[in-house]
N, C-alpha and C. Protein backbone atom coordinates (compact mmCIF):
# COMPACT_ATOMS: atom_id res chain seq x y z
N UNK A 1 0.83 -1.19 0.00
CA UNK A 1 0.00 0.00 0.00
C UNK A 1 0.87 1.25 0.00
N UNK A 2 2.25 0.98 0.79
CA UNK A 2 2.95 2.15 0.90
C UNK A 2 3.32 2.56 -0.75
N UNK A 3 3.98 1.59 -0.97
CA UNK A 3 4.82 1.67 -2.24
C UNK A 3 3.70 2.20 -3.54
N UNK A 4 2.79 1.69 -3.33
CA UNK A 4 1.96 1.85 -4.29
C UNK A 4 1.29 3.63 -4.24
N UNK A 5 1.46 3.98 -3.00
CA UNK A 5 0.67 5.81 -2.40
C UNK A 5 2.26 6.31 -3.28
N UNK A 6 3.16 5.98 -2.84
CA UNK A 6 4.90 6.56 -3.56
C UNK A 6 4.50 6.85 -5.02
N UNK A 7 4.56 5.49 -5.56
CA UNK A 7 4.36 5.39 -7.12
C UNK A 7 3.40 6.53 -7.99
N UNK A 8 2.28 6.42 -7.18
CA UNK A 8 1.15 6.77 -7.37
C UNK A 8 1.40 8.85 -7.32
N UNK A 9 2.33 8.76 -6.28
CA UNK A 9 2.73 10.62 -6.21
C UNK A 9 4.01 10.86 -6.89
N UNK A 10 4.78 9.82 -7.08
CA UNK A 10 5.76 10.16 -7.88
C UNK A 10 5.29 10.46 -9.69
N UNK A 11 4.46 9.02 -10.24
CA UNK A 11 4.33 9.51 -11.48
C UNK A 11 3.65 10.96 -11.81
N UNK A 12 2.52 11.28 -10.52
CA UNK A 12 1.48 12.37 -10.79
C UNK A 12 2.35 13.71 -11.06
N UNK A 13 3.13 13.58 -10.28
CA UNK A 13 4.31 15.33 -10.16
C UNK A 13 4.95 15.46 -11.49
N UNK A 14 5.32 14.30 -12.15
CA UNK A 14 6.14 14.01 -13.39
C UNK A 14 5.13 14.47 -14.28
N UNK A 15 3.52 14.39 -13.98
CA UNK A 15 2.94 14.71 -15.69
C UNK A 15 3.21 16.03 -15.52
N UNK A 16 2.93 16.46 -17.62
CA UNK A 16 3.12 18.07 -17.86
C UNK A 16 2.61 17.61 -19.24
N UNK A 17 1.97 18.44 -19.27
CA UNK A 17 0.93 19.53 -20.17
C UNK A 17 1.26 19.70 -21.37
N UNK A 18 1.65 18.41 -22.56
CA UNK A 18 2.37 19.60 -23.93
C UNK A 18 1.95 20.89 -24.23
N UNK A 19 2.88 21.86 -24.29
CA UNK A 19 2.33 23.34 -24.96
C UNK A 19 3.90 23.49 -26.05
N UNK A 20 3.21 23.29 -27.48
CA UNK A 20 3.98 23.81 -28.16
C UNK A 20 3.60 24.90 -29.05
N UNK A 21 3.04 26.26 -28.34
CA UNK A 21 2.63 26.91 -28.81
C UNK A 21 3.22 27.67 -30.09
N UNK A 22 4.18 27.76 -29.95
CA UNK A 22 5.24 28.50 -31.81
C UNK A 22 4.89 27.90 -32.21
N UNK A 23 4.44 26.57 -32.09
CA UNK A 23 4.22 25.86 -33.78
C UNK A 23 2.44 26.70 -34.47
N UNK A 24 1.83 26.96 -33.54
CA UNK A 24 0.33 27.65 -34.01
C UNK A 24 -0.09 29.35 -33.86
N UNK A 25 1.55 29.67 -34.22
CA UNK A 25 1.60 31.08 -34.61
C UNK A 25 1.17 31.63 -35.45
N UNK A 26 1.59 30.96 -36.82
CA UNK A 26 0.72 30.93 -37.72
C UNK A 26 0.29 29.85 -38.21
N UNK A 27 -0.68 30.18 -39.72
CA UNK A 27 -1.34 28.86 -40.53
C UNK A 27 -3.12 29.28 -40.63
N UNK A 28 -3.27 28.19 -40.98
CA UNK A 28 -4.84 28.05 -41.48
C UNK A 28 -5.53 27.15 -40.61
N UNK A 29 -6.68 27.62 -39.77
CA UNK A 29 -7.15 27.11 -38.54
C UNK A 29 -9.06 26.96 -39.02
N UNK A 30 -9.25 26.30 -37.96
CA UNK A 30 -10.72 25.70 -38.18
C UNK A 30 -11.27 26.26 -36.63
N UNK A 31 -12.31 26.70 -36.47
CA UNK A 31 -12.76 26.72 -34.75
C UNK A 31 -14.07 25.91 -34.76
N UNK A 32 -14.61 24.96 -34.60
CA UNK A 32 -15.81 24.75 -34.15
C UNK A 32 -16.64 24.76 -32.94
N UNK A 33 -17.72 25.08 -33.14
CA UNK A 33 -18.52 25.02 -31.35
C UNK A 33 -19.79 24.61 -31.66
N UNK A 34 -20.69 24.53 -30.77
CA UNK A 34 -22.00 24.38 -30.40
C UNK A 34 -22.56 25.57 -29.48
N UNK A 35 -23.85 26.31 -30.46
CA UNK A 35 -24.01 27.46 -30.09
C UNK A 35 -25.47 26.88 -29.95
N UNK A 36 -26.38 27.13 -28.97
CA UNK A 36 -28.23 27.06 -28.80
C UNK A 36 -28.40 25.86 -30.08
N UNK A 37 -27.94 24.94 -29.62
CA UNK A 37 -27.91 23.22 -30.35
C UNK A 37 -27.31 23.39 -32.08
N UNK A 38 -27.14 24.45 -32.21
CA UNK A 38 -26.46 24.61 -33.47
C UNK A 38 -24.70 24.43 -33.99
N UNK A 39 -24.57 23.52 -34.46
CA UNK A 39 -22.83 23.68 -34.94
C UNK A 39 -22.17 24.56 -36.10
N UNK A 40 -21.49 25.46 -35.15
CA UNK A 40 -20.97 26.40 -36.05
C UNK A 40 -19.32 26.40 -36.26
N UNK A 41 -18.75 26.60 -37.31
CA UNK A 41 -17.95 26.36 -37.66
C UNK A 41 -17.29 27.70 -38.67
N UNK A 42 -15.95 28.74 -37.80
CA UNK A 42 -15.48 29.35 -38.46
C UNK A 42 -14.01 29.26 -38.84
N UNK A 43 -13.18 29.93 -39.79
CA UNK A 43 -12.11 29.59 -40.36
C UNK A 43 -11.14 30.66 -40.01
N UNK A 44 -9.49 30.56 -40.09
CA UNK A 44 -9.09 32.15 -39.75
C UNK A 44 -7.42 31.71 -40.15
N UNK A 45 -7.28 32.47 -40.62
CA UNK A 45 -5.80 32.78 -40.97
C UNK A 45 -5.22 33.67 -39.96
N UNK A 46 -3.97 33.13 -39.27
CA UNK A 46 -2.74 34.21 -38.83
C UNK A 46 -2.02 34.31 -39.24
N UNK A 47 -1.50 35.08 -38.91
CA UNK A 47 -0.10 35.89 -39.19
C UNK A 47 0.44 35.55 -38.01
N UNK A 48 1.99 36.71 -38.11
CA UNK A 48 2.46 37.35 -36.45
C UNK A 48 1.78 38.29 -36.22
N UNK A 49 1.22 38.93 -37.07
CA UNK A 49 0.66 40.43 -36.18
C UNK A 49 -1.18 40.32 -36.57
N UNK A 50 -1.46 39.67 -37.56
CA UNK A 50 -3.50 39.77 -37.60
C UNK A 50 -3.65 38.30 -37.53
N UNK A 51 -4.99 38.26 -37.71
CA UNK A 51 -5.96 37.11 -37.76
C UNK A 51 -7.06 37.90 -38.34
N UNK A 52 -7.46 36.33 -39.53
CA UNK A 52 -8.60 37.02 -40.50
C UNK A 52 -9.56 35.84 -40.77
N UNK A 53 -10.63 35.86 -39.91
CA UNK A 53 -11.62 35.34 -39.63
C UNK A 53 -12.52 35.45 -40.54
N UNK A 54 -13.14 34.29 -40.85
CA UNK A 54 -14.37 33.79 -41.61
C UNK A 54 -15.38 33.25 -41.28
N UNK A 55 -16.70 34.07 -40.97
CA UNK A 55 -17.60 32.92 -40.61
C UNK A 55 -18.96 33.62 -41.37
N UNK A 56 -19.55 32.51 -41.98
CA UNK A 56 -20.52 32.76 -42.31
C UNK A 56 -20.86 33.37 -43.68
N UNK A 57 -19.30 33.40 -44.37
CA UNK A 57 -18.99 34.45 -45.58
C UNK A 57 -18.71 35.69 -45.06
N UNK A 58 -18.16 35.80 -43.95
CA UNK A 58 -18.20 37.37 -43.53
C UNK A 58 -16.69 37.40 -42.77
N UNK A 59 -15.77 38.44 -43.29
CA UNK A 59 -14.11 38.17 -43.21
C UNK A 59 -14.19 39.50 -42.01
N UNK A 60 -13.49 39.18 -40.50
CA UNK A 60 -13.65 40.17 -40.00
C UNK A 60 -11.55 40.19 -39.36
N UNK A 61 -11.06 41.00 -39.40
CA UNK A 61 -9.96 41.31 -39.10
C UNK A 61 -9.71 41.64 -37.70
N UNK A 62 -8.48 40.76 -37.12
CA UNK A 62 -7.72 41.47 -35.66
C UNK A 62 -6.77 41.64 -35.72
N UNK A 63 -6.17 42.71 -35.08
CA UNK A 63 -4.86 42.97 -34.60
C UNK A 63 -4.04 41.61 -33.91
N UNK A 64 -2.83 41.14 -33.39
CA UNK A 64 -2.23 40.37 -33.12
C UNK A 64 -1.93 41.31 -31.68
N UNK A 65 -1.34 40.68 -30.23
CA UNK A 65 -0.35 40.89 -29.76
C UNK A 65 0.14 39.94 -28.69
N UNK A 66 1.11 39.59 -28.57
CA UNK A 66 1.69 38.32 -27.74
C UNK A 66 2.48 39.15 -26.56
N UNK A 67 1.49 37.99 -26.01
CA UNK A 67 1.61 38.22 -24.51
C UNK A 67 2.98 37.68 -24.18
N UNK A 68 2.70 35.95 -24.53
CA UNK A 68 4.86 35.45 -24.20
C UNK A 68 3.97 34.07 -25.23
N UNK A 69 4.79 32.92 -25.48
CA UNK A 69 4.58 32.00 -26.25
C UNK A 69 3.37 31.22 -26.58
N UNK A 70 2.82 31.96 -25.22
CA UNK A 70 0.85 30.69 -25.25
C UNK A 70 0.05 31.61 -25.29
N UNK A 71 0.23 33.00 -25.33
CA UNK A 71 -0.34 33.69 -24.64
C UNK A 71 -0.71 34.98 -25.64
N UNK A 72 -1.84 35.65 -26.33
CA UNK A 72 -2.44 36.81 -27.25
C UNK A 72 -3.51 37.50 -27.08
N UNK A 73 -3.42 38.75 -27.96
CA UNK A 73 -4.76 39.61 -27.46
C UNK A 73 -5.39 39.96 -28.39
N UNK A 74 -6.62 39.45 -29.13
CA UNK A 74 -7.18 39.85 -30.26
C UNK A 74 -7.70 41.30 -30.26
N UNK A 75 -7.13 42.25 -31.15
CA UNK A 75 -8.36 43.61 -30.88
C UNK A 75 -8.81 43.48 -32.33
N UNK A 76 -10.05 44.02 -32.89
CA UNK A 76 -10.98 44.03 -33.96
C UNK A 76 -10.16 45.19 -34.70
N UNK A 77 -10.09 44.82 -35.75
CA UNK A 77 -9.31 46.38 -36.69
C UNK A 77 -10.68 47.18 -36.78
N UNK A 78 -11.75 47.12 -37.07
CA UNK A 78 -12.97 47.61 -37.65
C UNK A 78 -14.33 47.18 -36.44
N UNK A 79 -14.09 47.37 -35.44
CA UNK A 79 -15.03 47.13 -34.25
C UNK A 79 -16.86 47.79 -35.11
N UNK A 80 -17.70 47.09 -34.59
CA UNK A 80 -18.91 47.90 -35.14
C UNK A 80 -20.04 47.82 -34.04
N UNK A 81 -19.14 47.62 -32.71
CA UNK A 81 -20.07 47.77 -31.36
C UNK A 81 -19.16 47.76 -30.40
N UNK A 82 -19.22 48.90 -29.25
CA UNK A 82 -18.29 48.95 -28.02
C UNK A 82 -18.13 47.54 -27.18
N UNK A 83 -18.23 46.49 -27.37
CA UNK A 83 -18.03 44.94 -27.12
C UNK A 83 -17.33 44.26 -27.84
N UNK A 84 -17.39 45.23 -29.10
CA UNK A 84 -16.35 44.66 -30.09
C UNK A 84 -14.38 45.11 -30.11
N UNK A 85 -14.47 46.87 -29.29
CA UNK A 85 -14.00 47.96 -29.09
C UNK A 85 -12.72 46.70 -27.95
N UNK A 86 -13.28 45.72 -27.14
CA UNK A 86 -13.05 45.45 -25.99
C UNK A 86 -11.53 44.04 -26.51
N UNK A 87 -10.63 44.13 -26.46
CA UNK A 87 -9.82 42.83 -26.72
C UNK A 87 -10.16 41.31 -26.18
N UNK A 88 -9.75 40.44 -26.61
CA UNK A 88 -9.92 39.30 -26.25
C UNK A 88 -8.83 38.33 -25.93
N UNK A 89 -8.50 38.25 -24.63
CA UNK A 89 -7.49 37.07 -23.96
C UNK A 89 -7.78 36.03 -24.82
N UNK A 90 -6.55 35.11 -25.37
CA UNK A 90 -6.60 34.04 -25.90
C UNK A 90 -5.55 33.02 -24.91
N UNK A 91 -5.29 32.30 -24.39
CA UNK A 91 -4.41 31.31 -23.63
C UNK A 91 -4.42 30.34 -23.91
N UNK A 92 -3.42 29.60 -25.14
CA UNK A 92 -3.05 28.13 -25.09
C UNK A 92 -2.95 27.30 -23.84
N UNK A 93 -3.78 26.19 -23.71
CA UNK A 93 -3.44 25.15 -22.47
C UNK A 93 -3.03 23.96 -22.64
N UNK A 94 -2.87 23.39 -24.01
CA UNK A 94 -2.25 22.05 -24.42
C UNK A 94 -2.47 21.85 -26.03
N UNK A 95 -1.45 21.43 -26.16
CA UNK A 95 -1.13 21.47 -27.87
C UNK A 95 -1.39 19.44 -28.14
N UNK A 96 -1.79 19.39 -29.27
CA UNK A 96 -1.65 17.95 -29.72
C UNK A 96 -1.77 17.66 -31.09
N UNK A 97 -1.01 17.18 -31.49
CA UNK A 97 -0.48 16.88 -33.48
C UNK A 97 -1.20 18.49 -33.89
N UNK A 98 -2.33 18.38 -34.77
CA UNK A 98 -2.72 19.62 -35.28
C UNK A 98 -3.75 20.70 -34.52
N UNK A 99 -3.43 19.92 -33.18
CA UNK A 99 -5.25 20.81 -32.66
C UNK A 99 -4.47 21.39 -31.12
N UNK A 100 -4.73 22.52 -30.35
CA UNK A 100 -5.12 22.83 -29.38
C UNK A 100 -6.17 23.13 -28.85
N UNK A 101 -5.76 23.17 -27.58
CA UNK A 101 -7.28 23.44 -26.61
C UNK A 101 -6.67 24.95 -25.85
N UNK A 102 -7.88 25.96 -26.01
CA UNK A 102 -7.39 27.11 -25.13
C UNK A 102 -8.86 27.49 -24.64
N UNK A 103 -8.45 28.49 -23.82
CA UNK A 103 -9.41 29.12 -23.03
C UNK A 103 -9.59 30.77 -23.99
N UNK A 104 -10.69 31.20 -23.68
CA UNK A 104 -10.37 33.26 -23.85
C UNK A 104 -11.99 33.65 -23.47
N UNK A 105 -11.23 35.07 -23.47
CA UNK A 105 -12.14 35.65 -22.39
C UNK A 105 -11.94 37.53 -22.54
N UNK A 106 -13.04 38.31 -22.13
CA UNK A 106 -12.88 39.27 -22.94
C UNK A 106 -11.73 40.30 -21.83
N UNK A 107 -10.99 40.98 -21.82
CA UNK A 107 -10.23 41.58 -21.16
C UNK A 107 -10.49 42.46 -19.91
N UNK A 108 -11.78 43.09 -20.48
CA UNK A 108 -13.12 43.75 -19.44
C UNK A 108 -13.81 42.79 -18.42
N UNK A 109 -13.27 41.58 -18.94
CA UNK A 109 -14.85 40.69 -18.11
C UNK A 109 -13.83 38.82 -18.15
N UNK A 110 -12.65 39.26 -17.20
CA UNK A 110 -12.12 37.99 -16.91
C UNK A 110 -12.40 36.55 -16.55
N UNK A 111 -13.68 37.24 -15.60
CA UNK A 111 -13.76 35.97 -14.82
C UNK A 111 -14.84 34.78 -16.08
N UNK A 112 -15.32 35.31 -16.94
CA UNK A 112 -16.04 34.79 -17.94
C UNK A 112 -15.17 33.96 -18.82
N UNK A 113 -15.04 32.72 -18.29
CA UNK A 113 -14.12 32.10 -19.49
C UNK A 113 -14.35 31.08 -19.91
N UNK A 114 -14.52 30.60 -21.62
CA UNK A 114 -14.55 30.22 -22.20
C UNK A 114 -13.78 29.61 -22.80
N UNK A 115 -13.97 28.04 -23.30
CA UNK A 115 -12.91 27.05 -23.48
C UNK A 115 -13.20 26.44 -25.00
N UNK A 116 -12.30 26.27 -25.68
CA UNK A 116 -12.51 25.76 -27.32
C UNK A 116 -11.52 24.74 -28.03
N UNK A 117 -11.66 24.39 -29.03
CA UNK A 117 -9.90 23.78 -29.47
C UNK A 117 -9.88 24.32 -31.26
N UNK A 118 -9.18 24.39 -31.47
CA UNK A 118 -9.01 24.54 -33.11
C UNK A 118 -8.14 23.69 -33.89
N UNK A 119 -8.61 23.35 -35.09
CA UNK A 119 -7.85 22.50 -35.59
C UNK A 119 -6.80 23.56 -36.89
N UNK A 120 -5.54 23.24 -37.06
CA UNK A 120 -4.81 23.76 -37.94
C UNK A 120 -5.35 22.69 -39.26
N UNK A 121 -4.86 23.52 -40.12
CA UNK A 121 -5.97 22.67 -41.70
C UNK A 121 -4.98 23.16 -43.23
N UNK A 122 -3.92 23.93 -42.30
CA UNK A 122 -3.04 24.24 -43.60
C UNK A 122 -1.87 25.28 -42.53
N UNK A 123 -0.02 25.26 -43.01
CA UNK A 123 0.20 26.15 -42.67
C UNK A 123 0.03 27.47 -43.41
């Protein structure tokens, strides 16, 4: 029982989290979700400095800025409502072959956070 409580806290301390976030700096990305039972599905190109979002046939542009390697702040080049005006925390939390999983959340309104994954689909 002893050996086994050891084992059991030794492997747990050892796990960690892949984050290879440089690799999804840039490229061609997929986001899907489930919105009021509906699946929606938008598309977005980065850069280092924008992201150019597609959804719906409708291309909307952000500014880029990096926080440190996992870590960005979307602002809207062309905002068309003071909610839009507002940036958006993005935080990588684990990377895997082509997809991560992150959280974001609007900069005004932290404690609201929201969790997604995207798939890369081209660099």
């Amino acid at each position: 029982m002893k050996r086994s409580l050891m084992l059991l806290i030794l492997l747990s301390s050892c796990y960690s989290v892949e984050r290879n976030c440089v690799d999804f700096k840039t490229g061609t990305f997929e986001f899907t979700t489930t919105l009021n039972d509906s699946l929606i599905k938008s598309t977005f190109i980065r850069t280092e400095d924008f992201e150019i979002e597609t959804y719906n046939g409708i291309s909307d542009s952000s500014t880029i800025s990096w926080v440190n390697e996992c870590e960005f702040l979307l602002t809207k080049i062309r905002p068309r409502t003071n909610q839009e005006k507002r940036p958006i925390k993005i935080k990588i939390l684990r990377t895997y072959g082509n997809e991560y999983d992150f959280e974001y959340s609007q900069v005004s309104n932290p404690q609201k956070i929201s969790r997604g994954t995207v798939k890369r689909i081209s660099n």
